[in-house]
Protein backbone atom coordinates (compact mmCIF):
# COMPACT_ATOMS: atom_id res chain seq x y z
CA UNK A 1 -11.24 6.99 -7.86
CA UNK A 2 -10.42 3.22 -7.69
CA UNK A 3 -10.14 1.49 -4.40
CA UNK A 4 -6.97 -0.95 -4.33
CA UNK A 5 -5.90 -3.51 -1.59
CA UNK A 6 -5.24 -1.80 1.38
CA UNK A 7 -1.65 -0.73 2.12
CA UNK A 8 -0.39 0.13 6.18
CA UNK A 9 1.98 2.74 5.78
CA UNK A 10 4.38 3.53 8.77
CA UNK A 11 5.88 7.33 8.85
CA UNK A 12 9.48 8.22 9.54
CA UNK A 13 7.28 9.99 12.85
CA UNK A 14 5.89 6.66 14.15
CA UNK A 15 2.68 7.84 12.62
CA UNK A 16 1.06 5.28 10.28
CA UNK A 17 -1.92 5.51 7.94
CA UNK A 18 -4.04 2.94 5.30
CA UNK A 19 -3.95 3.55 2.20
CA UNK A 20 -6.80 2.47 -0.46
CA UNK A 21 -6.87 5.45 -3.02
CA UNK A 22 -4.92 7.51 -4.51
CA UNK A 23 -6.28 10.72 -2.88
CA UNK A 24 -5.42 9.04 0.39
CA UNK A 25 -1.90 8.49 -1.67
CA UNK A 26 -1.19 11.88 -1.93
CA UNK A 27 -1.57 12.34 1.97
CA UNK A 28 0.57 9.63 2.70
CA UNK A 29 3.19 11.52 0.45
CA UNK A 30 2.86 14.54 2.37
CA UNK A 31 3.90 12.51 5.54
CA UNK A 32 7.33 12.19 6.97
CA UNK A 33 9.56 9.67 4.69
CA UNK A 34 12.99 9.08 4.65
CA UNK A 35 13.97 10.98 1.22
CA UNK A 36 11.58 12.96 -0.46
CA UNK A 37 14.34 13.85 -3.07
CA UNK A 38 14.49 10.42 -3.66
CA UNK A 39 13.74 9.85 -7.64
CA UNK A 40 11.07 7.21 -7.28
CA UNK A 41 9.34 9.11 -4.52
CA UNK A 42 9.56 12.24 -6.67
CA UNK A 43 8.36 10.23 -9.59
CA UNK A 44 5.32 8.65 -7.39
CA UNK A 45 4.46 11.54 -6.47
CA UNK A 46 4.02 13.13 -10.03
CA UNK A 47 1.98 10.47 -10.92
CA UNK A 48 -0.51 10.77 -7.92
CA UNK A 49 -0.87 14.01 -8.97
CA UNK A 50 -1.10 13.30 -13.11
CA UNK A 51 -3.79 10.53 -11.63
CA UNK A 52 -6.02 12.98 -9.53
CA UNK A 53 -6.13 15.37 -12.62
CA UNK A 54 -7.13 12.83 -14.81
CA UNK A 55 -3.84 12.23 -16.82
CA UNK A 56 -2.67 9.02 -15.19
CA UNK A 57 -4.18 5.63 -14.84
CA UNK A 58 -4.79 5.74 -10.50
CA UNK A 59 -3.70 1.78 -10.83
CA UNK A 60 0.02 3.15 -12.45
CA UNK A 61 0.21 6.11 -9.98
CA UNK A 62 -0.66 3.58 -6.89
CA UNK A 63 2.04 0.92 -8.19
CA UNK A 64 4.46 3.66 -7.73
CA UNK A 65 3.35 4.70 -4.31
CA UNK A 66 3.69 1.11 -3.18
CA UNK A 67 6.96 0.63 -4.68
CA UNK A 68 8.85 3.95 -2.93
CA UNK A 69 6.70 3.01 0.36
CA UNK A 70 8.32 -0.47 -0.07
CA UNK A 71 11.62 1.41 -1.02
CA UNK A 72 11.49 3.55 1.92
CA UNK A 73 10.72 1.12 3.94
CA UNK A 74 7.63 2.21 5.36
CA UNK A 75 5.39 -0.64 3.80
CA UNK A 76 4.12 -2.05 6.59
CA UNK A 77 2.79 -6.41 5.72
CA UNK A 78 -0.50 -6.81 5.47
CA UNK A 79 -2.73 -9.09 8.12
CA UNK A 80 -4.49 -11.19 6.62
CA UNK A 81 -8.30 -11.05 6.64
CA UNK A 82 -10.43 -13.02 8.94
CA UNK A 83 -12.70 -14.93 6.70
CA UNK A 84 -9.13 -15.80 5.04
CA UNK A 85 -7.50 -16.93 8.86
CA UNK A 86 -10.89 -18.66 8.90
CA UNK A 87 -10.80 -20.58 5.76
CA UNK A 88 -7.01 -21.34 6.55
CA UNK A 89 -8.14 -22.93 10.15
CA UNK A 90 -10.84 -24.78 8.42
CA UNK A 91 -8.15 -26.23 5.44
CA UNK A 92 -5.75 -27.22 8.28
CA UNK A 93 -8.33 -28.83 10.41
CA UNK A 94 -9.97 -30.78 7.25
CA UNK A 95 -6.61 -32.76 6.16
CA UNK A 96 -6.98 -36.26 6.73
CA UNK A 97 -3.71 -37.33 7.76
CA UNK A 98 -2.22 -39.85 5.40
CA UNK A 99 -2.20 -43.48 6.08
């Protein structure tokens, strides 16, 4: 299965988890959420499944995961990496200042 960007996801429990595939999708689903009736989380959750049989594109099934997550609320910002805090701190220290 594809990898994607990773994704921190915070339980309803205080539990969290990453999430980079869409096996790894499917046990974030089975977590504590706010509304598992919800339609979108319903519908995310079909197409994790549809995507670990085969019938789903994994990139369609993991937009929808991100979106209830983000829904839910439990869509936790990312960090940024190091080489990119790196390559920030070397941008901000390179400006010559004008004048």
């Amino acid at each position: 299965m594809s990898r994607f960007l990773p994704l921190t996801i915070r339980f309803v429990s205080g539990g969290s988890m990453v999430v980079t595939t869409v096996a790894e999708a499917k046990k974030a689903l089975a977590g504590t959420w706010k509304n598992k009736e919800a339609p979108d989380y319903l519908k995310a959750a079909r197409l994790v499944d549809d995507a670990i049989a085969g019938t789903c594109r994994p990139a369609v099934a993991f937009a929808a995961f991100k979106k209830v997550a983000a829904q839910q609320g439990l869509l936790r910002a990312a960090q940024p990496s190091a080489a990119l805090t790196m390559l920030d701190e070397l941008w901000t220290r390179s400006k010559i200042p004008p004048g």
